[in-house]
Protein backbone atom coordinates (compact mmCIF):
# COMPACT_ATOMS: atom_id res chain seq x y z
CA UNK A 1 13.85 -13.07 4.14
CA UNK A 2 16.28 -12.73 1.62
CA UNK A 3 17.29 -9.64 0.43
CA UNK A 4 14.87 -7.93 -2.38
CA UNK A 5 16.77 -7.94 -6.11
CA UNK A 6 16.23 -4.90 -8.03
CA UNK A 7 14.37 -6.67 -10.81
CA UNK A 8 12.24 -8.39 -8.59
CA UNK A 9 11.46 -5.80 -6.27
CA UNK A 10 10.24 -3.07 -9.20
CA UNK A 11 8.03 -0.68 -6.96
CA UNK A 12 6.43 -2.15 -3.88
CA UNK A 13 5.98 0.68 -2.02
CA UNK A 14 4.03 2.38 -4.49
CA UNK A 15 1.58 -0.95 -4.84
CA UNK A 16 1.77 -0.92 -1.06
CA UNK A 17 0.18 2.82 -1.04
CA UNK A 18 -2.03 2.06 -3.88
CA UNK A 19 -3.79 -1.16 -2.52
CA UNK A 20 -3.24 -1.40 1.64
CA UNK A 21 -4.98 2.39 2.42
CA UNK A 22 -7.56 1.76 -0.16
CA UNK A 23 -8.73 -1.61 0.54
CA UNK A 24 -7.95 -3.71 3.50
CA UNK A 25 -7.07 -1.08 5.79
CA UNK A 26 -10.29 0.92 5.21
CA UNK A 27 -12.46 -3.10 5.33
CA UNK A 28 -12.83 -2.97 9.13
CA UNK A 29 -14.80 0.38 9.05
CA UNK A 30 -17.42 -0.71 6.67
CA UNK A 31 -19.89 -1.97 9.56
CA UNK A 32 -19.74 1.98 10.42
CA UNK A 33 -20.91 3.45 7.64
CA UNK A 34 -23.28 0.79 6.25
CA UNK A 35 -27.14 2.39 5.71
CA UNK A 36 -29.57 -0.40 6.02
CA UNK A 37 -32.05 -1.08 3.24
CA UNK A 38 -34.61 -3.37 2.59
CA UNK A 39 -33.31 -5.88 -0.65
CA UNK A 40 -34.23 -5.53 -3.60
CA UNK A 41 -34.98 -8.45 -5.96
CA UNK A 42 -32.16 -8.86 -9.37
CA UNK A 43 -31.24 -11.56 -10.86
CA UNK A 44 -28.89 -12.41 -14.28
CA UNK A 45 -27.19 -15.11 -15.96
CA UNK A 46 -24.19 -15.53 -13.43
CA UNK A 47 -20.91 -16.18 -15.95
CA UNK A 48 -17.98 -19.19 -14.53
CA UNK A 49 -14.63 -17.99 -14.59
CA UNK A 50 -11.82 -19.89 -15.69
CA UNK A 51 -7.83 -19.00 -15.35
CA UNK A 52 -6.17 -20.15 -18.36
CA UNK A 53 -2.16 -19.83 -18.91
CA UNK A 54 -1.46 -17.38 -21.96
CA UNK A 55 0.12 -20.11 -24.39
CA UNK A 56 -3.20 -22.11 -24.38
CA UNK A 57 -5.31 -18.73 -24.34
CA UNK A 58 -7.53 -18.77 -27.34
CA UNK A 59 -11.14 -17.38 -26.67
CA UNK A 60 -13.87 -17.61 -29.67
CA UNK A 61 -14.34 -14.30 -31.00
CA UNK A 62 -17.97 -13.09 -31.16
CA UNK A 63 -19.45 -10.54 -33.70
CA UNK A 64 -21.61 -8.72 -30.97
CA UNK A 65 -20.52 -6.23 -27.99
CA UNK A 66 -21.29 -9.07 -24.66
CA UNK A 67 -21.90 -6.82 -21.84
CA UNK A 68 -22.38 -8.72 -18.03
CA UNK A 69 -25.40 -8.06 -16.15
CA UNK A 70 -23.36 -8.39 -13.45
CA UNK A 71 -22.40 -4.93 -12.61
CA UNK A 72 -19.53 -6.66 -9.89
CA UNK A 73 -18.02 -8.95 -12.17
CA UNK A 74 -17.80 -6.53 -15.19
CA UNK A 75 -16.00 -4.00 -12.67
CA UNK A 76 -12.84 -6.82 -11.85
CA UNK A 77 -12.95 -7.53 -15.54
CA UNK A 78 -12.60 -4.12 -16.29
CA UNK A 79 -11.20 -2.28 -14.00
CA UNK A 80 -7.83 -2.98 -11.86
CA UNK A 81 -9.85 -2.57 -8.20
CA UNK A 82 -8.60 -5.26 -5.96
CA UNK A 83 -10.87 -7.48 -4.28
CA UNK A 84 -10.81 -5.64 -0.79
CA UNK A 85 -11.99 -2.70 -2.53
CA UNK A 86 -14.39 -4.26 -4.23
CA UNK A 87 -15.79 -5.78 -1.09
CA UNK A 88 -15.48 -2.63 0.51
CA UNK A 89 -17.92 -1.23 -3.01
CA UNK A 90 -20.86 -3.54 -2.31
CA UNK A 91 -22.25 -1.18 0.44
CA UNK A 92 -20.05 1.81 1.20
CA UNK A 93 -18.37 3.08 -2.81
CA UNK A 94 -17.78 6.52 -1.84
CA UNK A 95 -14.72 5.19 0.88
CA UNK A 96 -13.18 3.33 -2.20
CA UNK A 97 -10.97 5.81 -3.99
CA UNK A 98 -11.69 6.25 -8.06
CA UNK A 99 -8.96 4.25 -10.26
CA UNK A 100 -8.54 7.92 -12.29
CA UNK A 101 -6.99 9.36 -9.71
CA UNK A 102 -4.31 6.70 -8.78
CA UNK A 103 -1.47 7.40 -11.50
CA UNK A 104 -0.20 3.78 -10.73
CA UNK A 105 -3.59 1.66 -12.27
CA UNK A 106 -5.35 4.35 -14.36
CA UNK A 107 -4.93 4.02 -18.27
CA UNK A 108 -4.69 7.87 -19.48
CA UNK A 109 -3.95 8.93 -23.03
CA UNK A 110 -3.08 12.52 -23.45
CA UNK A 111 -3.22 12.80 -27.37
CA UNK A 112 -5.23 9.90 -28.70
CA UNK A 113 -4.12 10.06 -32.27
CA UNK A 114 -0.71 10.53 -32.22
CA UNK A 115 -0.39 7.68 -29.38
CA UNK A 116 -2.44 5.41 -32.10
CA UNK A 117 0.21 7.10 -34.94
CA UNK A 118 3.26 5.60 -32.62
CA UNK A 119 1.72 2.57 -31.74
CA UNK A 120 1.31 1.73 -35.84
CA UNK A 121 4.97 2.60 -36.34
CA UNK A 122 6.66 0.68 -33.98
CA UNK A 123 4.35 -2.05 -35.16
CA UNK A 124 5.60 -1.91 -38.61
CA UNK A 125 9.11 -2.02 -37.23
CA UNK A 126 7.95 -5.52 -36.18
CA UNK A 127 6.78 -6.35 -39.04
CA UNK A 128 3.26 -6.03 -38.77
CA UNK A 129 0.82 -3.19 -40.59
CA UNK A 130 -2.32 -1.95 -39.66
CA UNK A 131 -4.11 -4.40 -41.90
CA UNK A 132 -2.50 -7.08 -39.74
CA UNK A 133 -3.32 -5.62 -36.42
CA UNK A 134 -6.86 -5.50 -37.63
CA UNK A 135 -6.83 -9.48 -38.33
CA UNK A 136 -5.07 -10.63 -35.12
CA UNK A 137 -6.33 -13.35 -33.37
CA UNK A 138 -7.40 -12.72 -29.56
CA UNK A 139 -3.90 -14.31 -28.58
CA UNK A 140 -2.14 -12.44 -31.42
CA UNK A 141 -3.10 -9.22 -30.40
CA UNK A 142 -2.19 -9.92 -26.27
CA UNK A 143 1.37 -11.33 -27.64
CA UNK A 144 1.66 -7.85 -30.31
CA UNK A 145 0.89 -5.24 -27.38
CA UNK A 146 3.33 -6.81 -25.07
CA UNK A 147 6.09 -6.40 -27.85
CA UNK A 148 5.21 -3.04 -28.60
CA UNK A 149 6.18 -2.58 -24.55
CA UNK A 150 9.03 -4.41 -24.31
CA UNK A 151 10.48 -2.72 -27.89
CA UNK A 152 9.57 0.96 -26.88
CA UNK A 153 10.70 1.00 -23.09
CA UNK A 154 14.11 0.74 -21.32
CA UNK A 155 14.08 -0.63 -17.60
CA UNK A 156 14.74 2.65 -15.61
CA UNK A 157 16.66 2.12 -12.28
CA UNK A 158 16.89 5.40 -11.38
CA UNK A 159 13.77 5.37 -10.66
CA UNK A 160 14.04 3.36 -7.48
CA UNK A 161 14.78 6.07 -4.62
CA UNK A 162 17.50 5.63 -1.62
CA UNK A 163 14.57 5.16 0.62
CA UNK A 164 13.22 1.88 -1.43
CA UNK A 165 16.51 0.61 -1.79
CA UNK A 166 16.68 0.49 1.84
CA UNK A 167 13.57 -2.30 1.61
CA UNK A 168 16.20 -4.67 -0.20
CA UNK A 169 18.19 -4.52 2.77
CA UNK A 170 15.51 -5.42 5.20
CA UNK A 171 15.48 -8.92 5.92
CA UNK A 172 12.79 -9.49 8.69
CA UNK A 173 9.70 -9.35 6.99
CA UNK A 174 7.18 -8.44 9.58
CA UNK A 175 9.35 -5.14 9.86
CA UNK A 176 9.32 -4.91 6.33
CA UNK A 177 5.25 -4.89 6.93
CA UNK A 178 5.03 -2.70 9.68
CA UNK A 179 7.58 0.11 7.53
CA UNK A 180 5.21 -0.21 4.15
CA UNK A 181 2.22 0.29 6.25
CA UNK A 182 3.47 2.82 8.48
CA UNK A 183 4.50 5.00 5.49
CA UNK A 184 0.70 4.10 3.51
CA UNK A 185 -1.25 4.98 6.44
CA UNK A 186 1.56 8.14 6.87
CA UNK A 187 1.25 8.90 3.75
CA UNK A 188 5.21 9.23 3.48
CA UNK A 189 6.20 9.74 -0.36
CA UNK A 190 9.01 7.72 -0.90
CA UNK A 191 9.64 8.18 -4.60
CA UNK A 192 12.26 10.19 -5.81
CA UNK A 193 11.92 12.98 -8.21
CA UNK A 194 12.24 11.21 -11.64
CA UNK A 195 9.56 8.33 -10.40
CA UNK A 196 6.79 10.68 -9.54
CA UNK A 197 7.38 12.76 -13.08
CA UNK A 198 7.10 9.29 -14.60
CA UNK A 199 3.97 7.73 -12.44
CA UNK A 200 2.23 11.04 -13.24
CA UNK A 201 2.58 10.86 -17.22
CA UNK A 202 -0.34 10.04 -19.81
CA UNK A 203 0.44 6.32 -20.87
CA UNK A 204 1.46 7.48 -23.93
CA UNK A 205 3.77 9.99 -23.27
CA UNK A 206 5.68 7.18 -20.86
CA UNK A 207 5.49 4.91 -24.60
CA UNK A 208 7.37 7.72 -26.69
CA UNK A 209 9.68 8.25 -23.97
CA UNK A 210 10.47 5.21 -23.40
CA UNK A 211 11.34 4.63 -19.69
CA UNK A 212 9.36 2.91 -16.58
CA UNK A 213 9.41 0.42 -14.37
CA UNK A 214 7.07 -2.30 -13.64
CA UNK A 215 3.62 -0.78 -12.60
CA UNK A 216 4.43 1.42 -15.82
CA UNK A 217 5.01 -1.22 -18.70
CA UNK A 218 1.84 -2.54 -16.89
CA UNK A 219 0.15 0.45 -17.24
CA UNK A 220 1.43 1.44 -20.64
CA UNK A 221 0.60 -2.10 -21.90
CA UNK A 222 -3.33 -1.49 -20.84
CA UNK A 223 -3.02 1.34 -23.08
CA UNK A 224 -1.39 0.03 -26.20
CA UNK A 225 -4.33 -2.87 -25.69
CA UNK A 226 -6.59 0.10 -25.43
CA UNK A 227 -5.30 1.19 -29.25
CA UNK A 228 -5.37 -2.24 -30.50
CA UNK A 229 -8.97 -2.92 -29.41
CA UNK A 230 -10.00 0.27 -31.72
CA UNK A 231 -8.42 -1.20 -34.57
CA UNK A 232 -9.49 -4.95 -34.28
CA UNK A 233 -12.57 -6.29 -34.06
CA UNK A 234 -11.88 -9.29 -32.62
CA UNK A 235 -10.77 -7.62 -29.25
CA UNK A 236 -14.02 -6.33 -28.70
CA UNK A 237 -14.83 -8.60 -25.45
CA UNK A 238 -11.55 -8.81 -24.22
CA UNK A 239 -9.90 -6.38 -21.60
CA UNK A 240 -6.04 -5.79 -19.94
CA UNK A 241 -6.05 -4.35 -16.88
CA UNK A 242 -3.36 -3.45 -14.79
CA UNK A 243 -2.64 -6.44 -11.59
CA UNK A 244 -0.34 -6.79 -8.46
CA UNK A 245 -0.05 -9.34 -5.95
CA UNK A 246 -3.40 -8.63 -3.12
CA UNK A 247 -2.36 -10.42 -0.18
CA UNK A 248 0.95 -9.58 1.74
CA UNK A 249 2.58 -12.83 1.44
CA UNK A 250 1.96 -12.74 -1.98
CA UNK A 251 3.74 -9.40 -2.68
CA UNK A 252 6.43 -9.81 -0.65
CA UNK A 253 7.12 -13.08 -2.44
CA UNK A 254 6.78 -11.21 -6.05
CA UNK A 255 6.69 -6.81 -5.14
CA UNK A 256 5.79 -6.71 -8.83
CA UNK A 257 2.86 -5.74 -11.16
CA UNK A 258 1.68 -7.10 -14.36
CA UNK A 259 -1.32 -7.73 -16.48
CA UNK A 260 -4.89 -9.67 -15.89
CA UNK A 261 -6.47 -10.15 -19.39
CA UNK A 262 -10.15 -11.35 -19.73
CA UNK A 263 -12.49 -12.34 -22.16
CA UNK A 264 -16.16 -12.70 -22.10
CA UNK A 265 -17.58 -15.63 -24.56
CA UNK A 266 -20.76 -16.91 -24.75
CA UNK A 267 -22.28 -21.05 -24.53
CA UNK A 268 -23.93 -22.74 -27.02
CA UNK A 269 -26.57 -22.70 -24.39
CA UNK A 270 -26.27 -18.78 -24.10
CA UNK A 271 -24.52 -18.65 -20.64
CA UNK A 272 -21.47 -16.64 -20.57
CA UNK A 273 -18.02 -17.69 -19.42
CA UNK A 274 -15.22 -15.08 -18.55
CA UNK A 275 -11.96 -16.55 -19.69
CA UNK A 276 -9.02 -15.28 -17.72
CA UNK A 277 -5.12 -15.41 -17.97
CA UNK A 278 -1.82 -13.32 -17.21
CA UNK A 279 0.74 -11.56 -19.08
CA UNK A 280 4.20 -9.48 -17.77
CA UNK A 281 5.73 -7.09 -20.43
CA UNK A 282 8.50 -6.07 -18.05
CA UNK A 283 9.74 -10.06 -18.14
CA UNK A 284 9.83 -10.21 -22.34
CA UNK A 285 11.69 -6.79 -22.20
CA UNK A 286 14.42 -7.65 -19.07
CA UNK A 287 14.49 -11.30 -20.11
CA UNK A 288 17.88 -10.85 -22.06
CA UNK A 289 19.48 -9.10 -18.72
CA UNK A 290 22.56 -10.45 -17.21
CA UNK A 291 24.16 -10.31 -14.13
CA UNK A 292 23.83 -6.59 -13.44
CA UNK A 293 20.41 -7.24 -12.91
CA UNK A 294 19.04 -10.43 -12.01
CA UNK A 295 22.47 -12.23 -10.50
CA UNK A 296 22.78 -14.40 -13.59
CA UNK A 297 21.38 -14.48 -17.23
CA UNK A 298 18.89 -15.86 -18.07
CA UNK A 299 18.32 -19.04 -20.51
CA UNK A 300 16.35 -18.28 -24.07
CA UNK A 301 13.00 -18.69 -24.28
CA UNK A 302 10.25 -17.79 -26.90
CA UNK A 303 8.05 -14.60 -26.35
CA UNK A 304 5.24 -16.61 -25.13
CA UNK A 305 6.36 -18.24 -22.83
CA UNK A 306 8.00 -15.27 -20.93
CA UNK A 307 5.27 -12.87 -21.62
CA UNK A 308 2.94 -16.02 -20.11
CA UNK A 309 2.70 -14.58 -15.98
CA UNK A 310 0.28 -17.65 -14.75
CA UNK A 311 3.33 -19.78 -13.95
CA UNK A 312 5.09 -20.04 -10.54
CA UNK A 313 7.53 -17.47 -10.62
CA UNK A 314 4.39 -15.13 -10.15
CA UNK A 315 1.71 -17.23 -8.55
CA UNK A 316 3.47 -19.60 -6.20
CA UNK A 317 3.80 -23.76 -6.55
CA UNK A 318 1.23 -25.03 -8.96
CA UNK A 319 0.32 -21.40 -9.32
CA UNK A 320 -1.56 -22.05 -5.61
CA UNK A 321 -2.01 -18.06 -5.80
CA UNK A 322 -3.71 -17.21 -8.76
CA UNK A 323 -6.66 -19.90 -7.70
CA UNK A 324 -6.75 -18.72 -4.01
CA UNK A 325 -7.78 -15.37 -5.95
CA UNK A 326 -10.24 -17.17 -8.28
CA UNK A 327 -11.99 -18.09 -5.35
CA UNK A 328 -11.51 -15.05 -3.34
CA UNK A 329 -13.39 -13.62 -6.40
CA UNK A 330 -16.22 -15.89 -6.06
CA UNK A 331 -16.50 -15.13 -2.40
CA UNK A 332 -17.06 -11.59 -3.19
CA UNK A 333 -19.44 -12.03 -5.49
CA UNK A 334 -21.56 -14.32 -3.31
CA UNK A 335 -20.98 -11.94 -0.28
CA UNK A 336 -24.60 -11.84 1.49
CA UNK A 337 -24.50 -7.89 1.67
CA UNK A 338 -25.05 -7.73 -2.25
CA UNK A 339 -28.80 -8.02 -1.60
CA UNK A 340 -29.15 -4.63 0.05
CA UNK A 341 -26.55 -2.67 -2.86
CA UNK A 342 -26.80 0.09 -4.95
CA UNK A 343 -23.65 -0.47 -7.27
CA UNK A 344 -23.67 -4.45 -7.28
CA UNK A 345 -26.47 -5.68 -6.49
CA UNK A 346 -27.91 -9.39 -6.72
CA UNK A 347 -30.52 -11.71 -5.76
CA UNK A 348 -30.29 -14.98 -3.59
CA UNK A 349 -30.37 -16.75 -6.86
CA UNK A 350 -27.31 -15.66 -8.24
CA UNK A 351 -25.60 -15.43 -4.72
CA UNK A 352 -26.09 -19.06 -4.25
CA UNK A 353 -24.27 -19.57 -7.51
CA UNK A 354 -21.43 -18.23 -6.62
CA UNK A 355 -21.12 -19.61 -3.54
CA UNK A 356 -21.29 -22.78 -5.09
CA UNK A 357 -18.67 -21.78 -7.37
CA UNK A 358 -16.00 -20.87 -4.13
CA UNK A 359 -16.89 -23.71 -2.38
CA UNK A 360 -15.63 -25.87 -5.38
CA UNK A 361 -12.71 -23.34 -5.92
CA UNK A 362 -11.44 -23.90 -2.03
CA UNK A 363 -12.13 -27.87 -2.67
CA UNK A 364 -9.47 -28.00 -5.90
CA UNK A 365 -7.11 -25.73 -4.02
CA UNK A 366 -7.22 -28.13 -0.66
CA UNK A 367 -6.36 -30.69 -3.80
CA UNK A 368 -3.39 -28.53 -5.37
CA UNK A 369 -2.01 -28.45 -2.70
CA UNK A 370 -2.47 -32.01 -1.17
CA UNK A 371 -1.22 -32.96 -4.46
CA UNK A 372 2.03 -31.17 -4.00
CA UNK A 373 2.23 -32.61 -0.70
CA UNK A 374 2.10 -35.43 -1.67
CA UNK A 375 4.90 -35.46 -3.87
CA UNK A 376 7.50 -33.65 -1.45
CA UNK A 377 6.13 -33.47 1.88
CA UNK A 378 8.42 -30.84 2.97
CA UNK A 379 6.57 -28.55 1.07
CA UNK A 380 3.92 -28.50 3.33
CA UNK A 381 5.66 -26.09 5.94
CA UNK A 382 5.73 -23.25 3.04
CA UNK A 383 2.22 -23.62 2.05
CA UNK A 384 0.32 -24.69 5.01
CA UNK A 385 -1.09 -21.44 5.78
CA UNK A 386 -2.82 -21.01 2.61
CA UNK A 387 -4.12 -24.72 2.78
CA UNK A 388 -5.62 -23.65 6.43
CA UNK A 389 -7.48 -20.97 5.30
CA UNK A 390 -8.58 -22.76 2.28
CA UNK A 391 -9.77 -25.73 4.53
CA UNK A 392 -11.44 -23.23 6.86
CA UNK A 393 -13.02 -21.03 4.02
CA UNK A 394 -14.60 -24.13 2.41
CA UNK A 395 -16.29 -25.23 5.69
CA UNK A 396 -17.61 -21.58 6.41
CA UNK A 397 -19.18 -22.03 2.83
CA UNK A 398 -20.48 -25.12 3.93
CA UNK A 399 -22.13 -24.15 6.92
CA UNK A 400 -23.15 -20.78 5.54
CA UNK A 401 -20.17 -18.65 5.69
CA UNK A 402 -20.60 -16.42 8.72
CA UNK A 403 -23.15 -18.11 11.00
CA UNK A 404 -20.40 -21.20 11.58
CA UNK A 405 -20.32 -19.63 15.03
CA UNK A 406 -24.37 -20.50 15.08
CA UNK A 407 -23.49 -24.16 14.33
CA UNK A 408 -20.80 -24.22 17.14
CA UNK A 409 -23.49 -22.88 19.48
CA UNK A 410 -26.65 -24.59 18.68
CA UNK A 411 -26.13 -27.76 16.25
CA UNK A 412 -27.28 -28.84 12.80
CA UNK A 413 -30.71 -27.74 13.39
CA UNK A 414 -29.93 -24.22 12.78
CA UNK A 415 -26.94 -24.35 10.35
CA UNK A 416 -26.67 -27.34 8.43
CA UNK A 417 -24.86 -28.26 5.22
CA UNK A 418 -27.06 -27.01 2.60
CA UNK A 419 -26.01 -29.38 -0.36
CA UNK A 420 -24.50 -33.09 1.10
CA UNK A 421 -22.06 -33.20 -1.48
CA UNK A 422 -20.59 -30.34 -0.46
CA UNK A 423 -19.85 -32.57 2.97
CA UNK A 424 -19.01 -35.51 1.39
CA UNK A 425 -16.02 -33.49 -0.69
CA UNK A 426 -15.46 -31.69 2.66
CA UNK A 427 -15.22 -35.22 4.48
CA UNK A 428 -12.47 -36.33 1.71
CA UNK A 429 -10.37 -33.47 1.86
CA UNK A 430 -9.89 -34.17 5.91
CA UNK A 431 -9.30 -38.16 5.67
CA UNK A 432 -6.91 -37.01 2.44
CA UNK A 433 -4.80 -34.14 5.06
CA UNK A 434 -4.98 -37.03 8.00
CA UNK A 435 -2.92 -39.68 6.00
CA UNK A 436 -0.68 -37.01 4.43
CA UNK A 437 -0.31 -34.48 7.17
CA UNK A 438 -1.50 -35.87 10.09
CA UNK A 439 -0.27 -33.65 12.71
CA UNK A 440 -1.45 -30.34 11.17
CA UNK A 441 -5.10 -32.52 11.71
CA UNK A 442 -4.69 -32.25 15.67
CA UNK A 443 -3.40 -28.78 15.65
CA UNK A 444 -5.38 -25.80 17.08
CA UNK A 445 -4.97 -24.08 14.00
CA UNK A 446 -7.95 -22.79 12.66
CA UNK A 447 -9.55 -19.43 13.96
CA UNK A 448 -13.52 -18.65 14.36
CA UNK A 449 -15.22 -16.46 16.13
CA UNK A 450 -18.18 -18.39 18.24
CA UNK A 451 -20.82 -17.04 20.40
CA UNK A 452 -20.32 -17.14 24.21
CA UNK A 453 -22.88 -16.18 27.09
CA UNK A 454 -21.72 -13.73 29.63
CA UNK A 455 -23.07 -12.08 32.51
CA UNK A 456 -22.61 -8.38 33.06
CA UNK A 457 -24.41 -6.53 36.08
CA UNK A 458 -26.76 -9.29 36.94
CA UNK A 459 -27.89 -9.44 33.03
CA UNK A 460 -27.01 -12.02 30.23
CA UNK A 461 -25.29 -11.42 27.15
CA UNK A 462 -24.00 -13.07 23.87
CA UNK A 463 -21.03 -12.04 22.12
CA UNK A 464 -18.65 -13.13 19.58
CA UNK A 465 -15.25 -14.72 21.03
CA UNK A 466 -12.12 -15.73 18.69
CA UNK A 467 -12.03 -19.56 19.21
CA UNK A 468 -8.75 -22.09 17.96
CA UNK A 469 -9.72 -25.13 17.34
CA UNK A 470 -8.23 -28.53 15.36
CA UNK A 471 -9.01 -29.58 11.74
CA UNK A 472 -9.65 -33.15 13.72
CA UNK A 473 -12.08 -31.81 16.52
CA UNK A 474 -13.91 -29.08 14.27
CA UNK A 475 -14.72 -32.14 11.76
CA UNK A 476 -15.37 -34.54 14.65
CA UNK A 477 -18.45 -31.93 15.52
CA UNK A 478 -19.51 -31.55 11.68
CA UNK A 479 -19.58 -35.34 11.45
CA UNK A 480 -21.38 -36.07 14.55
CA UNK A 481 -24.19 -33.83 14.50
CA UNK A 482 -24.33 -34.43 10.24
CA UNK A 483 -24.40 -38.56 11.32
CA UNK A 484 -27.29 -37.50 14.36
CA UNK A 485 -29.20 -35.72 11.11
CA UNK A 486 -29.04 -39.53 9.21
CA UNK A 487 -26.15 -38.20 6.83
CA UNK A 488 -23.97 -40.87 4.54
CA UNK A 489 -21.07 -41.40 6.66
């Protein structure tokens, strides 16, 4: 691993804390503490969601206040909880901690008035009055708040402690791992003196002061949006909260943090759509930084295009990232549990949806990445992993997500694909990976957990057993007992 620049590494410890105790550490207990209930019958318009870059983000504005009937869905619009804690949410909330008391995602204004005051001046010193905030376009008013960062706060280095800037010296990353775990589950503070005044400040006192790093023009630029939102109309369906990299591949490629922005709109048909897209006011402000901080300087570009964060310098090749979330999102909203919630509950109705939706989501990212593949095979090594457990997520949908190991065991009779075109796409994405990658095909390199008869004192058991097994053999099975049921191919 190479070693971490200052500009890109910009606080991923305090992500680390933030996101690794809350969410996936604390996943594995939720079998523990789950009460059982009987399900309870709810069902809404389900909304699509669609990532759009920022330069082509223009939403229709609508006169009314949309609110989703989707409790789940309006929480990851709304509020910066990860996916693993919202996972964790659908039947144990009380183990996820409260976004108001982590100082690194909340958006808190002390004085509400004089923050709006500030914001309005520095506006005008860009030219713009309140009259035009109030007439901004959707875009307009994403593109204004990031300025109003980028103009008002100064890149503070001194923020970054002796201790983190012995993590740009590591270079083996699974050590790198086990030292940002080992001081989350520890609860080791890291930060020096001068980051933990500044995490700990009201939004708006960090504005007037005027120094941060990246989780706090994140942070900061939530709240300016916050402002802006008050004044124009336009902005009433859209929201900015604060986003970092989920998986640990992901943030140790980019330890960064930036902005989701969404927007709910409404069909002609009256479904709803939630229109989605990215945005990094740390990038617009360092962008004119020279060798001091990023090792050389850096070409001009417009303000779009380096506030836009849905490109690859934050989401991978082709962005591969940013959809492996979109359908990580779908997959938590058509998790099975959601029948038996409290806080998100759904019905099978709605559940199906979605599971439609992240079956198609794996299917185009199997694509994406084919697709670069096929261009420069020698990209495959780099991104394999996330086309594995793209390929292996899609046929878990397929088969009905967690009762594959029921297939394995006892045939198509008692898990079967439920729609055939969902094989059929399934089918085409394994003859596409056997003519472009054929030896990842015959490669044991695919994990699930079947079930596997024991005996213990003269009695019988089943349990669940991790089982490796090839792209070529688990399709083989798939095919054969899909063919035995009088299926297409």
């Amino acid at each position: 691993m190479k070693k971490l620049s200052k500009i890109k590494y910009l606080g991923l410890l305090g992500y680390t804390m933030a996101t690794l105790g809350a969410g996936s550490l604390l996943s594995g207990c939720s079998s523990i503490l789950i009460k059982k209930q009987e399900p309870i019958p709810h069902s809404f318009a389900p909304s699509n969601v669609r990532v759009i870059p920022f330069q082509e983000y223009n939403p229709i504005t609508s006169e009314e206040k949309i609110e989703l009937e989707d409790k789940m869905l309006g929480t990851y619009v709304s509020k910066p909880y990860s996916l693993d804690e919202l996972s964790l949410s659908i039947l144990n909330p009380h183990t996820v901690r409260d976004i108001k008391d982590d100082p690194l995602r909340r958006v808190d204004i002390n004085n509400y008035n004089k923050f709006e005051k500030d914001i309005i001046l520095t506006a005008q010193e860009l030219g713009y009055s309140k009259e035009d905030i109030r007439n901004l376009s959707i875009n307009e008013a994403i593109m204004l708040s990031g300025k109003l960062v980028a103009h008002k706060l100064e890149y503070d280095h001194s923020m970054i402690s002796e201790e983190d800037e012995e993590v740009f010296l590591e270079k083996d990353p699974l050590l790198l791992i086990y030292k940002l775990m080992e001081a989350s589950l520890n609860k080791v503070e890291t930060r020096n003196k001068r980051a933990i005044k500044i995490d700990n400040m009201p939004e708006d006192n960090i504005f007037s002061e005027g120094f941060g790093i990246c989780r706090n023009y994140a942070s900061v630029n939530s709240a300016v949006f916050e402002v802006l939102k008050d004044i124009n109309p336009n902005l009433r369906n859209t929201y900015m909260r604060w986003y970092s990299p989920e998986e640990i591949g992901h943030s140790l490629s980019l330890p960064h943090a930036w902005n989701q922005v969404s927007t709910i709109t409404r069909h002609d048909d009256d479904g709803l759509d939630i229109l989605v897209t990215y945005v990094d006011p740390t990038w617009l402000d360092t962008r004119n930084r020279t060798i001091s901080d990023t090792g050389k300087e850096l070409k001009h570009v417009n303000d779009r295009e380096i506030y836009a964060a849905l490109d690859e310098a934050h989401f991978g090749a082709d962005t591969l990232f940013a959809y492996n979330y979109l359908a990580q999102l779908y997959e938590t909203l058509a998790d099975n549990s959601r029948r038996f919630s409290l806080e998100f509950i759904s019905s099978d109705e709605n559940i199906e949806f979605y599971r439609k939706k992240a079956f198609e989501q794996r299917v185009k990212l199997c694509d994406k990445i084919l697709d670069i593949v096929e261009k420069d095979p020698e990209k495959f090594e780099k991104i394999n992993s996330l086309f594995k457990s793209s390929f292996q997520k899609s046929i878990e949908i397929m088969l009905r997500e967690s009762s594959i190991e029921f297939f394995f065991k006892y045939g198509y009779n008692t898990i079967y694909p439920k729609d055939m075109n969902e094989f059929d796409e399934s089918f085409r994405i394994y003859e596409r990976t056997l003519r472009l990658v054929p030896e990842f095909v015959t490669e044991d390199n695919l994990t699930f957990d079947i079930l596997e008869d024991y005996v213990e004192n003269g009695k019988k058991y089943t349990r669940f057993v991790p089982n490796k097994i090839s792209m070529q053999n688990l399709f083989n099975q798939v095919k054969s007992e899909y063919l035995n049921e009088g299926g297409s191919k």
